[in-house]
PDB file of N, CA and C in Angstrom:
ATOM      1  N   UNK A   1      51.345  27.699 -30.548  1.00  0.00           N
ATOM      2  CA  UNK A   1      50.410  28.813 -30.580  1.00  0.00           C
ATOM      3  C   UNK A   1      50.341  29.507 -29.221  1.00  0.00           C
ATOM      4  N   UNK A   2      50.004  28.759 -28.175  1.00  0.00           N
ATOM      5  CA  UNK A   2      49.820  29.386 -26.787  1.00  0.00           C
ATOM      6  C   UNK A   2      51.639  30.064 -26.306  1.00  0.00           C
ATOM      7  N   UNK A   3      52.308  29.430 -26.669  1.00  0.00           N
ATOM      8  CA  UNK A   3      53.536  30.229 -26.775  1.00  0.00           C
ATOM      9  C   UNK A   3      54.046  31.267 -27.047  1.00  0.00           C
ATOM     10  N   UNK A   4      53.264  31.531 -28.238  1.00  0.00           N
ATOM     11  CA  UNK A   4      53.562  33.243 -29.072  1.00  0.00           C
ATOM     12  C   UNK A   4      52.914  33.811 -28.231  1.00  0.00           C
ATOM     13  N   UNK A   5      51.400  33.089 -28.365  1.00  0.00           N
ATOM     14  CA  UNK A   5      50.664  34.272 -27.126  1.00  0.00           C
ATOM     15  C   UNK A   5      50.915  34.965 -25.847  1.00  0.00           C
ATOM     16  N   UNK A   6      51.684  34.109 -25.219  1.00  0.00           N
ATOM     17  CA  UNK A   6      51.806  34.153 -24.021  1.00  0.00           C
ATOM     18  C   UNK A   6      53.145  35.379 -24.182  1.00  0.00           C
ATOM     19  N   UNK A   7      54.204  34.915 -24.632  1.00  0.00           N
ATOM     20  CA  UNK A   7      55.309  36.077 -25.009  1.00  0.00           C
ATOM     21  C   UNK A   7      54.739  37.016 -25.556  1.00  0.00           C
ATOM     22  N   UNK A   8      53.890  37.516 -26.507  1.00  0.00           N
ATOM     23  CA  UNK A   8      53.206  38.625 -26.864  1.00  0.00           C
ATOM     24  C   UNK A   8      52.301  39.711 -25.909  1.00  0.00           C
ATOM     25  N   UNK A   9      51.282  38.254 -24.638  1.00  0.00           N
ATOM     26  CA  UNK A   9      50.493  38.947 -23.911  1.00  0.00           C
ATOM     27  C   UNK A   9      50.615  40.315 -23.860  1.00  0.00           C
ATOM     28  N   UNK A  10      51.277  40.996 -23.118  1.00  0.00           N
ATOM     29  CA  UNK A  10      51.396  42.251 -22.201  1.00  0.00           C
ATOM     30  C   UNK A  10      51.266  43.156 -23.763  1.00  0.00           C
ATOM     31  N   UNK A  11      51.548  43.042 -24.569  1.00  0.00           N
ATOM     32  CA  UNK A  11      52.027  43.697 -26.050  1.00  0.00           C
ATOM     33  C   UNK A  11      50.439  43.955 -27.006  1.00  0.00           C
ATOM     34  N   UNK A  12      49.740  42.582 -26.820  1.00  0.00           N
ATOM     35  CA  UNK A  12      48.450  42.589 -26.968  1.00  0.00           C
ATOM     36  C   UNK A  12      47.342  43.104 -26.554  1.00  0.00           C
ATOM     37  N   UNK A  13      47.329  42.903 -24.889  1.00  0.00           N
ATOM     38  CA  UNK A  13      46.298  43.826 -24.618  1.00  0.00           C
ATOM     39  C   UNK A  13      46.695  44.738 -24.325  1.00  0.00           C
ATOM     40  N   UNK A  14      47.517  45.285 -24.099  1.00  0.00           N
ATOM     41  CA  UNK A  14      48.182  46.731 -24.588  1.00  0.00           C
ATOM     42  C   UNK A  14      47.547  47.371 -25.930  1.00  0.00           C
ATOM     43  N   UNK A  15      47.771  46.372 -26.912  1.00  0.00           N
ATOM     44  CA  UNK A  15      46.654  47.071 -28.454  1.00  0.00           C
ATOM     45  C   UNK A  15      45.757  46.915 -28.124  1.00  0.00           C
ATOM     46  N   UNK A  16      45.026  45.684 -27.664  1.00  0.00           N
ATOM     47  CA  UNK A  16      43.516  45.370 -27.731  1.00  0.00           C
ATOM     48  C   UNK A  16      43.421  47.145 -27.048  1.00  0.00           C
ATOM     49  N   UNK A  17      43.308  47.481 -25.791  1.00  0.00           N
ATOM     50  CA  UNK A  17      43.530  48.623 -25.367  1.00  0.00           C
ATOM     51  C   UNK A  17      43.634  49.377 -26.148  1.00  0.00           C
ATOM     52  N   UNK A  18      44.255  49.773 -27.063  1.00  0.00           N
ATOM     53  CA  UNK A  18      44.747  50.335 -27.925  1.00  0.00           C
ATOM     54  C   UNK A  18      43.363  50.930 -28.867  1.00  0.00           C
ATOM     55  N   UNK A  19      43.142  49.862 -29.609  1.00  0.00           N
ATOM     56  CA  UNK A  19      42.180  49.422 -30.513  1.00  0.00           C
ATOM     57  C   UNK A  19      40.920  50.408 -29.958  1.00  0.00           C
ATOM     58  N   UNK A  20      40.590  49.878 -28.660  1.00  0.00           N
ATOM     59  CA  UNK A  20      39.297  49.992 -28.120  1.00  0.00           C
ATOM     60  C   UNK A  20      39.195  51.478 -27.912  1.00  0.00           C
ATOM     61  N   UNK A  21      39.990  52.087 -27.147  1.00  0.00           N
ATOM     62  CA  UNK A  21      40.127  53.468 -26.915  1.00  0.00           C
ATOM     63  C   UNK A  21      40.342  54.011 -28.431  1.00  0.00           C
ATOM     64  N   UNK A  22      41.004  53.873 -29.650  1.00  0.00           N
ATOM     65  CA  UNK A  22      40.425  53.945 -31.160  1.00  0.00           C
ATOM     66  C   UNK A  22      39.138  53.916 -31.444  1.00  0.00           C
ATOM     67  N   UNK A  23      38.483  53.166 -31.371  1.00  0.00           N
ATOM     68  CA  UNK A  23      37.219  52.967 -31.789  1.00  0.00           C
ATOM     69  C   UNK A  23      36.300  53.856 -31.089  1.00  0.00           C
ATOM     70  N   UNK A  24      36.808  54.174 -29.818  1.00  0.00           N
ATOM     71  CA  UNK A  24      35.853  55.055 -29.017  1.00  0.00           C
ATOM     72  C   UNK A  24      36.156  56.339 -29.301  1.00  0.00           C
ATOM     73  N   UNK A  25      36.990  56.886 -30.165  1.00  0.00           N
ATOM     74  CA  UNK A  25      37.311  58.129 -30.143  1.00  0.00           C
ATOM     75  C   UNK A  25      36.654  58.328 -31.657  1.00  0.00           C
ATOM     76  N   UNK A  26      36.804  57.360 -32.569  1.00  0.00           N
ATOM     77  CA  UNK A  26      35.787  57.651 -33.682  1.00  0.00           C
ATOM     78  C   UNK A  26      34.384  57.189 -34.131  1.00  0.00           C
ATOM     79  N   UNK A  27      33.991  56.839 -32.695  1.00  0.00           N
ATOM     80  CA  UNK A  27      32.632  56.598 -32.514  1.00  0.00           C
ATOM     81  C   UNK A  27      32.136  58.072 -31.702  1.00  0.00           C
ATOM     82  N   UNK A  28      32.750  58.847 -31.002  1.00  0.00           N
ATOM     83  CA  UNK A  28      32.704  60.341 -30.297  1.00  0.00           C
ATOM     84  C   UNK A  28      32.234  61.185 -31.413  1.00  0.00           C
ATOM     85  N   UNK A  29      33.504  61.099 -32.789  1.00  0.00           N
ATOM     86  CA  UNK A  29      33.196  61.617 -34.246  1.00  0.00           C
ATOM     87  C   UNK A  29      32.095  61.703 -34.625  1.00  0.00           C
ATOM     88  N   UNK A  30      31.500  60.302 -34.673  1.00  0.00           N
ATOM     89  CA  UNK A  30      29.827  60.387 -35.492  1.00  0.00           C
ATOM     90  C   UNK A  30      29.308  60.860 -34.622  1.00  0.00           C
ATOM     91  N   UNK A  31      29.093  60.827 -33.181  1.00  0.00           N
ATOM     92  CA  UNK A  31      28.399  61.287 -32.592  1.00  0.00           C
ATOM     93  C   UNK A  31      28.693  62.896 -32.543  1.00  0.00           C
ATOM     94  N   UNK A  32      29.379  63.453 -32.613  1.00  0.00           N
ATOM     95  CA  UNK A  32      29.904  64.669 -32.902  1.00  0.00           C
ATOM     96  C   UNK A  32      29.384  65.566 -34.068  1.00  0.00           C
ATOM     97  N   UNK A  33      29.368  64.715 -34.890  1.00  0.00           N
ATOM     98  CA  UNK A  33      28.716  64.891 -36.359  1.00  0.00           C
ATOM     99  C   UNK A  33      27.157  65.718 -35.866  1.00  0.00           C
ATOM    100  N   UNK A  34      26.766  65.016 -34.515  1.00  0.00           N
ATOM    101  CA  UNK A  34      25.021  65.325 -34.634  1.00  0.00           C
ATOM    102  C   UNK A  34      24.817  66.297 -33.029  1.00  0.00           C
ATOM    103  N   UNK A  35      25.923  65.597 -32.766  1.00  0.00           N
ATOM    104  CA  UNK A  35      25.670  66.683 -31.375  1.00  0.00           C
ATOM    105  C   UNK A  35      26.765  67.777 -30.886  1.00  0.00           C
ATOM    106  N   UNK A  36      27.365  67.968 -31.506  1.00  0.00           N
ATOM    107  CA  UNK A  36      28.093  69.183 -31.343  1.00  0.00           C
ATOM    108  C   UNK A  36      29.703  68.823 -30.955  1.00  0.00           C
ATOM    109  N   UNK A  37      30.962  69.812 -30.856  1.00  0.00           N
ATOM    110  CA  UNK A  37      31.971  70.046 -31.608  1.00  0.00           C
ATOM    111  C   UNK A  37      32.799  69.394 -29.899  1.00  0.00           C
ATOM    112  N   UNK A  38      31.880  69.495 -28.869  1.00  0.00           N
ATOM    113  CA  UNK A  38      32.479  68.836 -27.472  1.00  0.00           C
ATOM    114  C   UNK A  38      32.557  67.423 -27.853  1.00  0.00           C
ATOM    115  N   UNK A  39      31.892  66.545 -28.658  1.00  0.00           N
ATOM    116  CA  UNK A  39      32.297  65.362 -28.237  1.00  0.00           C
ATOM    117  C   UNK A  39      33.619  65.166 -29.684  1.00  0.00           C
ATOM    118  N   UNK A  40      33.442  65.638 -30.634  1.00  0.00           N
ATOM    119  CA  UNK A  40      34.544  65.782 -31.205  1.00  0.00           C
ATOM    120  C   UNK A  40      36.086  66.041 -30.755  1.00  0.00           C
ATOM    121  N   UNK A  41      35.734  66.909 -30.054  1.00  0.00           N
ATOM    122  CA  UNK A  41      37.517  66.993 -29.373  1.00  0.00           C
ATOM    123  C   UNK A  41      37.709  65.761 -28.466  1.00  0.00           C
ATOM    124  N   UNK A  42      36.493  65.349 -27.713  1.00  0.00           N
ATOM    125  CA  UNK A  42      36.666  64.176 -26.748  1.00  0.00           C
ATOM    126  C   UNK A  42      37.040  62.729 -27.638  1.00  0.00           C
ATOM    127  N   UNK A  43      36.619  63.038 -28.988  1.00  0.00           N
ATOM    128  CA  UNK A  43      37.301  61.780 -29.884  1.00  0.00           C
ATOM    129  C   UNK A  43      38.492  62.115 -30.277  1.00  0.00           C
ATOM    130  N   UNK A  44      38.679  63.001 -30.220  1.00  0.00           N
ATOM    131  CA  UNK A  44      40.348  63.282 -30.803  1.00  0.00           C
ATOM    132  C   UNK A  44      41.447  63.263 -29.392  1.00  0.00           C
ATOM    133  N   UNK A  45      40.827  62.929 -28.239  1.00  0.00           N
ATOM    134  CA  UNK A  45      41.311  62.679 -26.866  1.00  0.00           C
ATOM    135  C   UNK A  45      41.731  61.016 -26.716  1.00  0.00           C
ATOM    136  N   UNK A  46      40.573  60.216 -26.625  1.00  0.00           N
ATOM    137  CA  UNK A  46      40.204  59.236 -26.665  1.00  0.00           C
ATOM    138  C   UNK A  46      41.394  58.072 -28.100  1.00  0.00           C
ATOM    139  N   UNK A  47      40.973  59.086 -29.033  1.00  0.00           N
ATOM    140  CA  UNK A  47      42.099  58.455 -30.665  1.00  0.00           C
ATOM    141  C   UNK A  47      43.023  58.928 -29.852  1.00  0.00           C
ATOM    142  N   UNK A  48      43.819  60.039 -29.070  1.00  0.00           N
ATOM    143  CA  UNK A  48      45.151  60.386 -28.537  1.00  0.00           C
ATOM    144  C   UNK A  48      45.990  58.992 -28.025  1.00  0.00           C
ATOM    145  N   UNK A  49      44.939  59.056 -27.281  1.00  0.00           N
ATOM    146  CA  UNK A  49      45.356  57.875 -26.055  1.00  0.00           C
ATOM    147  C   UNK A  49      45.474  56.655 -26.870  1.00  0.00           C
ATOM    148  N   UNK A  50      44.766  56.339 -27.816  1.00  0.00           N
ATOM    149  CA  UNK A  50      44.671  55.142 -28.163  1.00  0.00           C
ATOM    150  C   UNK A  50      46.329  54.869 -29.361  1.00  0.00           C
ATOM    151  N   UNK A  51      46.043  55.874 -29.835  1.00  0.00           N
ATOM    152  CA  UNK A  51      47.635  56.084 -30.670  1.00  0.00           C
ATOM    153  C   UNK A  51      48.848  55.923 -29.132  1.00  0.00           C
ATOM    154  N   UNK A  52      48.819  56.668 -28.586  1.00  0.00           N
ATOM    155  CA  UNK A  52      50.137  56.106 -27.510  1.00  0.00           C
ATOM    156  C   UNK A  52      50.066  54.866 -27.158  1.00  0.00           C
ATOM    157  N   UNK A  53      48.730  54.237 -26.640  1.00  0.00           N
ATOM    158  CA  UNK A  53      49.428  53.648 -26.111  1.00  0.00           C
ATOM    159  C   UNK A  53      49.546  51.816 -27.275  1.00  0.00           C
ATOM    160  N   UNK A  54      49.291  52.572 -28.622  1.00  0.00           N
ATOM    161  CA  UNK A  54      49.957  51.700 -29.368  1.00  0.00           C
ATOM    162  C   UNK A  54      51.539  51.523 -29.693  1.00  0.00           C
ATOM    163  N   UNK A  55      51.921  53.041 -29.174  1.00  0.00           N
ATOM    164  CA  UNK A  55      53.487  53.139 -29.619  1.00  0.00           C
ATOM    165  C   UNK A  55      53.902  52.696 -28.752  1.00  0.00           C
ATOM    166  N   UNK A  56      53.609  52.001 -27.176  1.00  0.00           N
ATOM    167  CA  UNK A  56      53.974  51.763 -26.177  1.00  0.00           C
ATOM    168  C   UNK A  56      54.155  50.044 -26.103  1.00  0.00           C
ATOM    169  N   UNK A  57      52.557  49.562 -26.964  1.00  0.00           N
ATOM    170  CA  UNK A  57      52.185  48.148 -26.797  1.00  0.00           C
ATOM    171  C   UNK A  57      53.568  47.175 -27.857  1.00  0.00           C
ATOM    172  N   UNK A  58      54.324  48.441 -28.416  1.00  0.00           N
ATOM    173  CA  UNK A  58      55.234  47.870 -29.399  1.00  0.00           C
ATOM    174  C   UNK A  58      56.318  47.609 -28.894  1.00  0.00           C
ATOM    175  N   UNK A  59      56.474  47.914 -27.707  1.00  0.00           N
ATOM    176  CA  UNK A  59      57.892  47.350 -26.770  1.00  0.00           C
ATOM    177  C   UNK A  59      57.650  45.827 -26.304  1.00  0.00           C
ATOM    178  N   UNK A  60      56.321  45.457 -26.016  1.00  0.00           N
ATOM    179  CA  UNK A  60      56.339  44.326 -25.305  1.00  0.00           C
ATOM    180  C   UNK A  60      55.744  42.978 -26.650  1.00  0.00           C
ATOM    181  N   UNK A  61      56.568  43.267 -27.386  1.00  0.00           N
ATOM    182  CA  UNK A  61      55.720  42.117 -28.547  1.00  0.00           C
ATOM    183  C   UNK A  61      56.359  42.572 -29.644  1.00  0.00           C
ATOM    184  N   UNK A  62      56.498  41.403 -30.621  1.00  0.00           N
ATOM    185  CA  UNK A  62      56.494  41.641 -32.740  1.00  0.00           C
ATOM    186  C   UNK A  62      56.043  42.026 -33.052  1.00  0.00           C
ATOM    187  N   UNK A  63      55.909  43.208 -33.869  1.00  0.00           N
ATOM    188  CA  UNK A  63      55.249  43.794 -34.598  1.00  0.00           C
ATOM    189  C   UNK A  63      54.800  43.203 -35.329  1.00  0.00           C
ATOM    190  N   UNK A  64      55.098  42.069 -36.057  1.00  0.00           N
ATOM    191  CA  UNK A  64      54.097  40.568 -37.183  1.00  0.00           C
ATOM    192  C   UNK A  64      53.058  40.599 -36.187  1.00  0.00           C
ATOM    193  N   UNK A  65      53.275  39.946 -35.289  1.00  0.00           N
ATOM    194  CA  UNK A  65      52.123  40.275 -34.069  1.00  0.00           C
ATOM    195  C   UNK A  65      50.649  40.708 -33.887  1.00  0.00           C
ATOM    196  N   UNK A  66      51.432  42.086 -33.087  1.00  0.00           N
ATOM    197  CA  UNK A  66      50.874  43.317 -32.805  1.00  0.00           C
ATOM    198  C   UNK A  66      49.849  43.991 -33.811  1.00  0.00           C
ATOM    199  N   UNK A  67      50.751  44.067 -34.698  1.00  0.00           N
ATOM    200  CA  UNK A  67      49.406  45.021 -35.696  1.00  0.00           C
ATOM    201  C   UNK A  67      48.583  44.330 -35.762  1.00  0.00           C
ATOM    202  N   UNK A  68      48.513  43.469 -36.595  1.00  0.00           N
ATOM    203  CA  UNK A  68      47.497  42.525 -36.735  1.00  0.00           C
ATOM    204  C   UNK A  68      46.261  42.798 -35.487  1.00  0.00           C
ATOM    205  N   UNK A  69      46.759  42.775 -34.534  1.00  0.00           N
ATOM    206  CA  UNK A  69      45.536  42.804 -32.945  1.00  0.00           C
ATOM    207  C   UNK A  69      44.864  44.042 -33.508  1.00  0.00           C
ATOM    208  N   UNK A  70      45.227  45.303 -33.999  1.00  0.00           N
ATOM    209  CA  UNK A  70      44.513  46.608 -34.432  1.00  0.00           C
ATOM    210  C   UNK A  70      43.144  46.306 -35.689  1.00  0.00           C
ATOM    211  N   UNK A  71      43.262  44.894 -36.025  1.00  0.00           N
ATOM    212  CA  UNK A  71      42.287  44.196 -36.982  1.00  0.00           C
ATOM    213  C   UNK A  71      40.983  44.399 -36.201  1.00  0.00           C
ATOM    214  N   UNK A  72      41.289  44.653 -34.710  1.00  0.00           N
ATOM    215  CA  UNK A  72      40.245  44.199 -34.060  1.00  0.00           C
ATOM    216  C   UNK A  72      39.125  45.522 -33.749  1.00  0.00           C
ATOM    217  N   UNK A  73      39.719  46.486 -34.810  1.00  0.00           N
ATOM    218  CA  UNK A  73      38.821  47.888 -34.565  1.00  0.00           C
ATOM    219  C   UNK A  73      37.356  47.624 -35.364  1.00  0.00           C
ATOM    220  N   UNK A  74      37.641  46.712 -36.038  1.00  0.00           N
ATOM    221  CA  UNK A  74      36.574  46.477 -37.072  1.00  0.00           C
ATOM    222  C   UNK A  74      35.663  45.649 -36.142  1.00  0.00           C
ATOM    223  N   UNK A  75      35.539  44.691 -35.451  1.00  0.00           N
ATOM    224  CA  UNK A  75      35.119  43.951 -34.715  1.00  0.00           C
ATOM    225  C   UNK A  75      34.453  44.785 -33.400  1.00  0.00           C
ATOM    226  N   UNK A  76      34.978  45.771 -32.723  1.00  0.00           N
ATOM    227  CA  UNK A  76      34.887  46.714 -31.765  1.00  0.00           C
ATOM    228  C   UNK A  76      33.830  47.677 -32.211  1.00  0.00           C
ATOM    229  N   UNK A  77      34.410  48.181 -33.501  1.00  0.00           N
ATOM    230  CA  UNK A  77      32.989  48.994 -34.361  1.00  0.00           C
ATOM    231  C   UNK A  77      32.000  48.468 -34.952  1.00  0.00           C
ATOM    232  N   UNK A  78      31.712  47.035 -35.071  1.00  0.00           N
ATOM    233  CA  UNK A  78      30.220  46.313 -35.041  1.00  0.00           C
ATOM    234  C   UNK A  78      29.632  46.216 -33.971  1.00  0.00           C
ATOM    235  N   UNK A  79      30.190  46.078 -32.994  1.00  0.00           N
ATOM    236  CA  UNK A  79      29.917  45.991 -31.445  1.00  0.00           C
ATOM    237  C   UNK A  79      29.074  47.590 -30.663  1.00  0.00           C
ATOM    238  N   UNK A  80      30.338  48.522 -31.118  1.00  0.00           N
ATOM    239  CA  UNK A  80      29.829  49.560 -30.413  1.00  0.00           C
ATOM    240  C   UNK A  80      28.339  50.407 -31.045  1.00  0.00           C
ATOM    241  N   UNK A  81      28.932  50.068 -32.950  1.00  0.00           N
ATOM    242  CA  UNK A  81      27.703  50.260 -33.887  1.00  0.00           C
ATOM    243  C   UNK A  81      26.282  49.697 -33.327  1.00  0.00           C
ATOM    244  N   UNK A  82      26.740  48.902 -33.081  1.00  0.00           N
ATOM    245  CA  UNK A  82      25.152  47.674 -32.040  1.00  0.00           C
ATOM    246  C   UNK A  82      24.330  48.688 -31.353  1.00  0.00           C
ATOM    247  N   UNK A  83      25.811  48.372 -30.283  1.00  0.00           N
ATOM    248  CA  UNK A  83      24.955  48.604 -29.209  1.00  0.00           C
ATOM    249  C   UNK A  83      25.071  50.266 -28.696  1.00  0.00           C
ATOM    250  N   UNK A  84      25.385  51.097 -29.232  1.00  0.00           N
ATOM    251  CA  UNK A  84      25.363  52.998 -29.133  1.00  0.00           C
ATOM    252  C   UNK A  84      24.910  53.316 -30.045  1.00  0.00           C
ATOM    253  N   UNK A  85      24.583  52.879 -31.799  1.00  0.00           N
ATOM    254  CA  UNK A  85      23.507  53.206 -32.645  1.00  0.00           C
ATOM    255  C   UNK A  85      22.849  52.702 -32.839  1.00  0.00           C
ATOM    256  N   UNK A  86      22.594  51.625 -32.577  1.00  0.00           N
ATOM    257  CA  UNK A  86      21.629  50.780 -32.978  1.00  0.00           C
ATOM    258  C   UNK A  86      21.513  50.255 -34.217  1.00  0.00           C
ATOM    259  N   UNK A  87      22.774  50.158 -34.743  1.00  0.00           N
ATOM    260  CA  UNK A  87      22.980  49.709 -36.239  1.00  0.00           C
ATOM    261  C   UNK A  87      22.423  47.834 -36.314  1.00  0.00           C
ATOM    262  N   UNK A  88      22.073  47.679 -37.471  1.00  0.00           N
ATOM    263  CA  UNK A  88      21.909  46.373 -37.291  1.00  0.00           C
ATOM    264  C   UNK A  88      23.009  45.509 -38.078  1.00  0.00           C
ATOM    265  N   UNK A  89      23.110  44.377 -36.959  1.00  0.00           N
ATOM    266  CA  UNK A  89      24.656  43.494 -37.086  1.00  0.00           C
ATOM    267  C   UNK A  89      24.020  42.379 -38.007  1.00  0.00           C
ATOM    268  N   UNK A  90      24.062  42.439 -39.393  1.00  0.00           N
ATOM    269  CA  UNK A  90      23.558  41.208 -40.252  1.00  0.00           C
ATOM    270  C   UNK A  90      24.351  39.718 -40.161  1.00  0.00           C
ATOM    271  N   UNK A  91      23.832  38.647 -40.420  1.00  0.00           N
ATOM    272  CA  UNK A  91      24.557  37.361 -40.595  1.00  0.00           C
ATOM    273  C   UNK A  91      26.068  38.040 -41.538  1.00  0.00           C
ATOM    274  N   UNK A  92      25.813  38.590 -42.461  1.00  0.00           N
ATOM    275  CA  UNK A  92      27.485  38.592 -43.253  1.00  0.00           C
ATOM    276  C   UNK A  92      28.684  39.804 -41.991  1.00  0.00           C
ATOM    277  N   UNK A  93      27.852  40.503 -41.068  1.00  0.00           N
ATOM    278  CA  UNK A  93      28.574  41.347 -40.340  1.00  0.00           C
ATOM    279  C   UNK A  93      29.392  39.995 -39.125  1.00  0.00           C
ATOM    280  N   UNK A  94      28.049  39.056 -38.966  1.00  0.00           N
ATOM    281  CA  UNK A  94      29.075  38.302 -38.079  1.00  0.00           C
ATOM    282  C   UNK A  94      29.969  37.354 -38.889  1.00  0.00           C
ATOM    283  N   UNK A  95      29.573  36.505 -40.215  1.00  0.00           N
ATOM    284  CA  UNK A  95      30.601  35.929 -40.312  1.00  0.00           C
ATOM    285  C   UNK A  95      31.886  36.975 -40.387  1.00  0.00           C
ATOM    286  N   UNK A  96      32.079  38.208 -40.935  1.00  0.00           N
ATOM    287  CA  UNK A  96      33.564  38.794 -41.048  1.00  0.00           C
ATOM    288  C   UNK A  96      33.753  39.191 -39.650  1.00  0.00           C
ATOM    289  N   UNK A  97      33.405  39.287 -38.726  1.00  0.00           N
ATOM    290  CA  UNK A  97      33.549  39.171 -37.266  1.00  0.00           C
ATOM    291  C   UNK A  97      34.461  38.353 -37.140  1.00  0.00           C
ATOM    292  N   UNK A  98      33.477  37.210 -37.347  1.00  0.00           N
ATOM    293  CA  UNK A  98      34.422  35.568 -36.742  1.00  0.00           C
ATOM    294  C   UNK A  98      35.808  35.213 -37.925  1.00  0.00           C
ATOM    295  N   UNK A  99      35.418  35.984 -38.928  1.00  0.00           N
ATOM    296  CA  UNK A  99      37.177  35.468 -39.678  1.00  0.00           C
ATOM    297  C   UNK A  99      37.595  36.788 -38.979  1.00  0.00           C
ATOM    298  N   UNK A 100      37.671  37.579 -38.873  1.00  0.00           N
ATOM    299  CA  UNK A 100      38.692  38.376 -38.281  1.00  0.00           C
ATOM    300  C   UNK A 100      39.305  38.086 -36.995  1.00  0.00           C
ATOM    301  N   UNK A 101      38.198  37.569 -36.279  1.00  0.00           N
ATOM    302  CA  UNK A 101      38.975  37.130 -34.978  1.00  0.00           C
ATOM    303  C   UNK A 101      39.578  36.043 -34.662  1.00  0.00           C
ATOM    304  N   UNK A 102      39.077  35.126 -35.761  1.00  0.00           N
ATOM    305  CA  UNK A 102      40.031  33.704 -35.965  1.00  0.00           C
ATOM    306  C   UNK A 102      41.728  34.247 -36.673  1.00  0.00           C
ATOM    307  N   UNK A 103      41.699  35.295 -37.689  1.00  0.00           N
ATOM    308  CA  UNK A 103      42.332  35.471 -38.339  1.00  0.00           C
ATOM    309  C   UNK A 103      43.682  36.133 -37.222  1.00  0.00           C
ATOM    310  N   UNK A 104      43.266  37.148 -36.488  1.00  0.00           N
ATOM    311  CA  UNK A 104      44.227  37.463 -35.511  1.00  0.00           C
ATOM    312  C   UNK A 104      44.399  36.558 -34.672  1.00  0.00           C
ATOM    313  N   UNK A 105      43.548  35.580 -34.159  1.00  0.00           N
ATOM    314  CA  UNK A 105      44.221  34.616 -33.196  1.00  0.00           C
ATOM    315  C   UNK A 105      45.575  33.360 -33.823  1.00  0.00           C
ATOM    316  N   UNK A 106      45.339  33.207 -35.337  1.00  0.00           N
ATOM    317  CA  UNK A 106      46.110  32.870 -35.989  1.00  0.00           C
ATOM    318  C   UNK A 106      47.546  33.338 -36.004  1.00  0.00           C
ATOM    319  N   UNK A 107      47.250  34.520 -36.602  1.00  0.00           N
ATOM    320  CA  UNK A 107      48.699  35.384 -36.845  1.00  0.00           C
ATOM    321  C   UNK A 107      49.162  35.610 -35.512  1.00  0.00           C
ATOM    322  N   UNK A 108      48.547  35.860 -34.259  1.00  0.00           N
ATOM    323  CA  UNK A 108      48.961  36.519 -32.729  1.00  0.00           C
ATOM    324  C   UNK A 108      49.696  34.914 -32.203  1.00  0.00           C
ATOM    325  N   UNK A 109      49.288  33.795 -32.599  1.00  0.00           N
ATOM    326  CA  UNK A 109      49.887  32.534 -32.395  1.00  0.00           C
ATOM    327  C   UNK A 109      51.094  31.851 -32.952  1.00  0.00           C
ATOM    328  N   UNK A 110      50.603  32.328 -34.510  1.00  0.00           N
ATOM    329  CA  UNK A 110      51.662  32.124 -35.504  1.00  0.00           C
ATOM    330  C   UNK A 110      53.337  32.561 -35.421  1.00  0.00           C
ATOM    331  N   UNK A 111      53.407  33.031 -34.547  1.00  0.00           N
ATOM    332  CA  UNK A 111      54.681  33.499 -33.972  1.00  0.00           C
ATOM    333  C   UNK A 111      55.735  32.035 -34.014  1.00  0.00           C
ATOM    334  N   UNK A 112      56.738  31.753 -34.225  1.00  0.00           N
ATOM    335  CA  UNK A 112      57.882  30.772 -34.153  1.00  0.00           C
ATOM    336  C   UNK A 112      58.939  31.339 -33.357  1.00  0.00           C
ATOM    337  N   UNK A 113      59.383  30.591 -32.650  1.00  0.00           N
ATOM    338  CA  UNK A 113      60.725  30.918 -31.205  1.00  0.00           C
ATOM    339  C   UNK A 113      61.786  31.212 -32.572  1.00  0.00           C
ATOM    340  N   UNK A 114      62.376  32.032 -31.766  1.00  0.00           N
ATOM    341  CA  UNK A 114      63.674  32.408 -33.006  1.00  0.00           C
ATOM    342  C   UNK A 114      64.224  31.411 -32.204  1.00  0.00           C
ATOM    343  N   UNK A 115      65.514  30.998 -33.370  1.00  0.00           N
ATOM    344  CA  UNK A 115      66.534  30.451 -33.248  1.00  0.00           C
ATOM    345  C   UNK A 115      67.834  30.648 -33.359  1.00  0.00           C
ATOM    346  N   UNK A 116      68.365  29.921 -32.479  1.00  0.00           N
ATOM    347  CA  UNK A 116      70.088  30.560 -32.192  1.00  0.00           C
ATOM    348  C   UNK A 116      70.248  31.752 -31.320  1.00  0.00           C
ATOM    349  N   UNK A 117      69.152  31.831 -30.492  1.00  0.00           N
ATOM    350  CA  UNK A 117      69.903  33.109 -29.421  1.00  0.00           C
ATOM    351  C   UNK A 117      69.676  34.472 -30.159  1.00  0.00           C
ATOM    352  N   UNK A 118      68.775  34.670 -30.486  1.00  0.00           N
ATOM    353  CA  UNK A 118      68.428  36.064 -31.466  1.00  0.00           C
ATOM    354  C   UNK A 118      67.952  37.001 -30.213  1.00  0.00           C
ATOM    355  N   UNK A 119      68.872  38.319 -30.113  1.00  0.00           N
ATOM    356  CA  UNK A 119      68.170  38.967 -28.860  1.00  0.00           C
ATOM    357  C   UNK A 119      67.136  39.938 -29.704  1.00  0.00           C
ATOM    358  N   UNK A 120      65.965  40.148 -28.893  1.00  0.00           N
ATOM    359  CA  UNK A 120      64.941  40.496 -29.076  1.00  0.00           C
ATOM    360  C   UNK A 120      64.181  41.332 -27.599  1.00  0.00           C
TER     361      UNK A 120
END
């Protein structure tokens, strides 16, 4: 497990990155929704960035991987829901929290060394 991870690192938080700057650009949206058409473009800035530098995080890692880490927008948007709307985070919001983040630490681990010299 700590193996995949570690070969993945740079590829990961590259998405996690990824993810986060996502979530912040369609959290700009709702807020956009109520306060006007400036923070809207600043989410469609914010989603910019976050789309590159997913196409980027795909050089340094598997894509079996990688995507999977983008699971983590859901987790990011209970968080930011929290704590910038004040949404309330129920017991069933955290258990799918905690399987999601067990669930990517799984698959981000689940990685197996190729065999026979496979260049990659």
């Amino acid at each position: 497990m700590l193996e995949s991870l570690k070969r993945n690192r740079k590829g990961i938080l590259i998405m996690l990155c990824s993810s986060l700057f996502a979530c912040v650009g369609q959290l700009m949206w709702k807020l956009g929704a109520v306060y006007g058409i400036g923070l809207i473009i600043l989410g469609f800035g914010f989603y910019g960035v976050g789309a590159l530098l997913m196409l980027f995080a795909y050089r340094f890692g598997s894509v079996s991987v990688l995507q999977p880490v983008m699971s983590m927008n859901y987790v990011l948007s209970v968080v930011l829901g929290a704590i910038v709307l004040k949404e309330p985070v129920t017991i069933l919001k955290v258990i799918g929290v905690l399987v999601i983040m067990i669930g990517v630490l799984l698959i981000g681990g689940g990685e197996e060394k190729k065999k026979g010299g496979d260049a990659s």
